[in-house]
Protein backbone atom coordinates (compact mmCIF):
# COMPACT_ATOMS: atom_id res chain seq x y z
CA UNK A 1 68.94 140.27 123.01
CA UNK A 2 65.33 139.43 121.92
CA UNK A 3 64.36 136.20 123.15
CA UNK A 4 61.70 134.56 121.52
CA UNK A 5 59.45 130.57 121.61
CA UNK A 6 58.98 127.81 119.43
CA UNK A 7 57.06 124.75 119.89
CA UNK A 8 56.06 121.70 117.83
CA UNK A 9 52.38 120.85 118.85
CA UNK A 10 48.42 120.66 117.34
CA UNK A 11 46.02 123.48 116.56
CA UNK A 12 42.08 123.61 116.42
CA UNK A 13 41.13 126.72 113.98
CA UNK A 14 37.37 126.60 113.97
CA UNK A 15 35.87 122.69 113.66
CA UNK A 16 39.30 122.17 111.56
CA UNK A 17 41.97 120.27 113.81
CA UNK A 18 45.53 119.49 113.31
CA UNK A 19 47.47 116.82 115.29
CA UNK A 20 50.80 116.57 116.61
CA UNK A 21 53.07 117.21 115.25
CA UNK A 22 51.39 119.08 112.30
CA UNK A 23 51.25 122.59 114.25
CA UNK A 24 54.31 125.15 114.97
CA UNK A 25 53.87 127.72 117.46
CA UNK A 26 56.35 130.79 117.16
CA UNK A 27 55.90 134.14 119.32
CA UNK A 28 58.58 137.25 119.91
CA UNK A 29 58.10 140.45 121.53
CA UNK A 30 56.19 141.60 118.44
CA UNK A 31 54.43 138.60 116.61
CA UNK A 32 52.71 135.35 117.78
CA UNK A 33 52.33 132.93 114.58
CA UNK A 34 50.42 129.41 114.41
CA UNK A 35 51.43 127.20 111.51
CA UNK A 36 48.73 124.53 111.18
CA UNK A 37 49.71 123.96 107.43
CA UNK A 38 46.18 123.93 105.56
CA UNK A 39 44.22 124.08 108.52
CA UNK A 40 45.28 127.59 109.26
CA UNK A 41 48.00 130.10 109.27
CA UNK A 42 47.31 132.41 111.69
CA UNK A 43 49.53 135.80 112.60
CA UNK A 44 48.78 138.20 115.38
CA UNK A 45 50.25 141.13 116.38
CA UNK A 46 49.90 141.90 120.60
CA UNK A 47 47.30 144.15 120.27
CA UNK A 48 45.36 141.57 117.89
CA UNK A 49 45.46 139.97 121.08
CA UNK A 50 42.72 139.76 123.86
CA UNK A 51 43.67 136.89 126.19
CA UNK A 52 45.83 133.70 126.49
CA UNK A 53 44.53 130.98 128.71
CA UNK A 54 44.91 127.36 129.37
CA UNK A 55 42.17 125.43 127.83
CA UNK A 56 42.35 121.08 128.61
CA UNK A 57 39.42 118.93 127.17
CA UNK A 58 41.37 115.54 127.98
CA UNK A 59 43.89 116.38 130.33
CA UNK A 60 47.55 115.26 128.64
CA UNK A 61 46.31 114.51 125.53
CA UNK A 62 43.59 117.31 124.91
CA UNK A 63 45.10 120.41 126.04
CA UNK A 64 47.07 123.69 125.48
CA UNK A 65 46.47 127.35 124.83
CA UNK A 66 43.17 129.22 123.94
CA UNK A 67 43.70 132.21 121.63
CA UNK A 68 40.99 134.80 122.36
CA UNK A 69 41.79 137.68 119.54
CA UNK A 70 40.47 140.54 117.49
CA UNK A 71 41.17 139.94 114.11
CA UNK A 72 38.01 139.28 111.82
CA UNK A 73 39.23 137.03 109.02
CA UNK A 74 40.16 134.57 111.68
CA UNK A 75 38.02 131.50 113.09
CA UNK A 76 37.77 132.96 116.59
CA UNK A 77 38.01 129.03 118.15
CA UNK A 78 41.97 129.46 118.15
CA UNK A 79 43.80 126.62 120.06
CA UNK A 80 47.31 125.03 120.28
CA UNK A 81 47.55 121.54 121.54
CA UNK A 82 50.89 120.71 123.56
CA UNK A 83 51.77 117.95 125.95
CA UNK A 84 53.57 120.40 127.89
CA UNK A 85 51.66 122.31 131.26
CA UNK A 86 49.66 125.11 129.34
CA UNK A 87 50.63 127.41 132.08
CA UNK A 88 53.79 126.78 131.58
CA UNK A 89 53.82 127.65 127.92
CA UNK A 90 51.94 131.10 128.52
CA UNK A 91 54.88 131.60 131.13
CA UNK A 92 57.28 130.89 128.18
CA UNK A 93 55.58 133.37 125.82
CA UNK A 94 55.26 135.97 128.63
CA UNK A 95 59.17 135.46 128.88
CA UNK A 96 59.35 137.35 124.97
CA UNK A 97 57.86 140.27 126.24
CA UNK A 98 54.89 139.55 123.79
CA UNK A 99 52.24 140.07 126.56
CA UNK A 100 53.98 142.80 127.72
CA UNK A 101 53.78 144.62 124.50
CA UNK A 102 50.23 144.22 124.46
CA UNK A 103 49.58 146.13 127.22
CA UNK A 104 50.99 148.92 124.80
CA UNK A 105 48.08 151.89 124.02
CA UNK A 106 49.60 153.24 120.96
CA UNK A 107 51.88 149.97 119.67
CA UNK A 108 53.26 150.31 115.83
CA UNK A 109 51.30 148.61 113.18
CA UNK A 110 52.75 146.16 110.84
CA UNK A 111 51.14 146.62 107.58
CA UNK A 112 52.30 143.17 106.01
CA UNK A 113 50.92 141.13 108.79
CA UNK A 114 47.53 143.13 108.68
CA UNK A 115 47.47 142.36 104.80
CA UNK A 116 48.10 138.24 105.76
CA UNK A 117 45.32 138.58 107.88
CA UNK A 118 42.90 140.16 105.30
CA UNK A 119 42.87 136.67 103.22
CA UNK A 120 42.60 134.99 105.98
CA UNK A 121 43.99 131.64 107.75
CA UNK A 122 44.45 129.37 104.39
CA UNK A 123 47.08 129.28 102.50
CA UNK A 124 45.99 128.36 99.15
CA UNK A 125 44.35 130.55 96.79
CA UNK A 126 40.19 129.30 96.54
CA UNK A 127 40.24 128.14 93.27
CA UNK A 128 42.95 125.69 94.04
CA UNK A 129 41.34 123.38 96.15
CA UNK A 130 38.17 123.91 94.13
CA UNK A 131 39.96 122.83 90.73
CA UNK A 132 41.82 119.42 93.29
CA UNK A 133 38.41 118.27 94.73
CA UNK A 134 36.46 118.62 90.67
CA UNK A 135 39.69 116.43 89.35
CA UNK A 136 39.78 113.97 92.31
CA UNK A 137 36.28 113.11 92.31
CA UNK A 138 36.13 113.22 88.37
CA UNK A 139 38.67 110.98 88.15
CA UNK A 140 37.26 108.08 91.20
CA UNK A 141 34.11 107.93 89.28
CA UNK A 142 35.94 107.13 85.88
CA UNK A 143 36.53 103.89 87.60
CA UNK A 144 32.49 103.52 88.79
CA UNK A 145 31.49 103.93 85.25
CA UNK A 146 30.56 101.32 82.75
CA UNK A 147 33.39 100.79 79.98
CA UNK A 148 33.68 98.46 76.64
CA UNK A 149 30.56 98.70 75.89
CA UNK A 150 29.20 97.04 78.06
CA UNK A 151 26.99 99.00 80.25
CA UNK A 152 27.07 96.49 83.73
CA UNK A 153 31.30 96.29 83.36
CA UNK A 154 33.01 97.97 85.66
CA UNK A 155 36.54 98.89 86.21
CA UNK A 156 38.39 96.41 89.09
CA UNK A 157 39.01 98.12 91.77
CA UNK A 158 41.36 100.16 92.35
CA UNK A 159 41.13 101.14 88.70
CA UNK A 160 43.08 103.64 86.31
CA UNK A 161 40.76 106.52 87.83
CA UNK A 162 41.61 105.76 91.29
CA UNK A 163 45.27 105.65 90.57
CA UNK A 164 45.26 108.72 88.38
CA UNK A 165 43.63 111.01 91.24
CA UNK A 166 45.91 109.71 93.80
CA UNK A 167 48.81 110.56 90.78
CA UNK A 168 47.56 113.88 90.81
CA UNK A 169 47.73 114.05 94.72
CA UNK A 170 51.30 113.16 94.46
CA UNK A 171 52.38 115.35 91.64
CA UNK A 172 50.92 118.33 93.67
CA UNK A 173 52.31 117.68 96.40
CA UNK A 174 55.81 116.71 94.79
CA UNK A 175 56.12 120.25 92.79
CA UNK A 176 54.92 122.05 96.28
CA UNK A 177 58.05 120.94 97.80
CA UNK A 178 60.39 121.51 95.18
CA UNK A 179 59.36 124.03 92.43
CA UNK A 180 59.73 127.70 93.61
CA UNK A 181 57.27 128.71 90.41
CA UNK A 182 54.19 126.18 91.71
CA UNK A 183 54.22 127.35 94.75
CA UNK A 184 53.69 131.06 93.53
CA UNK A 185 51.17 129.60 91.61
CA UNK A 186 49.05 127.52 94.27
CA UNK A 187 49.77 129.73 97.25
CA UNK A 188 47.81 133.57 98.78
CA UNK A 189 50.42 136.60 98.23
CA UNK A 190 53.02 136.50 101.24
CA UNK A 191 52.65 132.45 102.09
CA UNK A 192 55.80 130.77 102.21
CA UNK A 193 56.90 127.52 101.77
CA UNK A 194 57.32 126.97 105.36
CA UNK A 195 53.44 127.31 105.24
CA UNK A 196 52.51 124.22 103.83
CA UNK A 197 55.55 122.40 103.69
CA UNK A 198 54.55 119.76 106.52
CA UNK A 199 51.27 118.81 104.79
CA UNK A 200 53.06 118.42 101.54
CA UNK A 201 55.39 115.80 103.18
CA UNK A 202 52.94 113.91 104.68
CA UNK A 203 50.41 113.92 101.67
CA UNK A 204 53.25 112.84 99.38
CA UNK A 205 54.31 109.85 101.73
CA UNK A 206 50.58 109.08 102.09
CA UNK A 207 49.80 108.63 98.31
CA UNK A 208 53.24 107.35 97.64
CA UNK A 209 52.81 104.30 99.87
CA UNK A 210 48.71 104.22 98.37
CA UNK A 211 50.03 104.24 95.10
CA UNK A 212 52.71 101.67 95.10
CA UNK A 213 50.43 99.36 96.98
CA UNK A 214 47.52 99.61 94.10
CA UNK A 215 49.96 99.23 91.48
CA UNK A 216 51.11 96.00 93.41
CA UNK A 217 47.62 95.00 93.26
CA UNK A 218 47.19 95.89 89.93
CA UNK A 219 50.14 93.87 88.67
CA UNK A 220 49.36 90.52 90.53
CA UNK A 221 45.50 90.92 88.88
């Protein structure tokens, strides 16, 4: 029977960091994955792999596993954060016979995984956050801008701009939880929903409560 790891942690891809419990860490005897949502989705096959090592900066609170691999596209800074005893965990993964497999001269290639790692760790296609960050920032300085006329009026704070961009923040996020279409729209070829679907939660309780709370304001002005 194939016995394979999970665990619920953080990941550091690059300068890019992800706190608990934003990161999933799943490895078998032929595939080690890190889901840091939109700080990285990383794949490896064993021979991808070049070492596994504890790494601490803070000891319980800044340490886990250090990634040392071969694959290009990929920030070569890999790390999972866990509370657990790092040594522990690489015990756990050797346990799938993922390390073992490594050790393999000749070992099969998987020719979807190799394709995932060709566009690299993020999920989203470029233009996507490109097309977010124009809106966003289009929208907060609507509400920085003189209006009526009058050239030294400005909108109150937090005005119809402010609102609308955090709108927008919600809407994304809504239809990347729920609409199968969006997401085939917003996400790389072979990214699942499972990809981003922890950021989408937290973004859409995050602008939900910002939202409701500027409305509120809004109102009682």
């Amino acid at each position: 029977m194939e016995k394979n790891f999970t665990l619920t942690g953080g990941a550091r891809i690059g300068l890019a960091n992800a706190t608990y419990p934003f990161a999933d860490l799943y490895v078998d005897a032929d595939i080690l994955k890190i889901n840091a949502s939109l700080v990285g989705n990383l794949v490896f096959q064993p021979q991808d792999i070049i070492s596994i090592k504890p790494y601490t900066s803070i000891p319980l609170i800044g340490q886990g596993i250090k990634i040392d691999h071969r694959v290009e596209k990929y920030n070569s800074n890999v790390i999972f954060w866990t509370f657990r005893d790092p040594a522990g965990i690489i015990n756990e993964i050797e346990k799938t016979g993922f390390l073992a497999a490594k050790a393999n001269t000749a070992p099969p290639k998987n020719y979807t995984i190799i394709e995932q790692q060709m566009q690299g760790g993020f999920p989203l296609k470029p233009l996507v956050p490109i097309l977010l960050i124009i809106a966003w920032n289009a929208l907060f300085l609507y509400d920085f801008l003189p209006h009526s006329g009058n050239k030294n009026t400005l909108q109150t704070f937090p005005g119809p701009g402010v609102c609308s961009a955090l709108g927008l923040v919600f809407i994304t996020a809504l239809l990347s939880l729920i609409s199968n279409g969006f997401r085939r729209l917003i996400l790389k070829k072979g990214r699942s929903f499972e990809d981003i679907k922890k950021f989408s939660i937290f973004i859409l309780g995050i602008t939900g409560f910002m939202l409701i709370v500027f409305l509120a304001i809004g109102i009682v002005n």
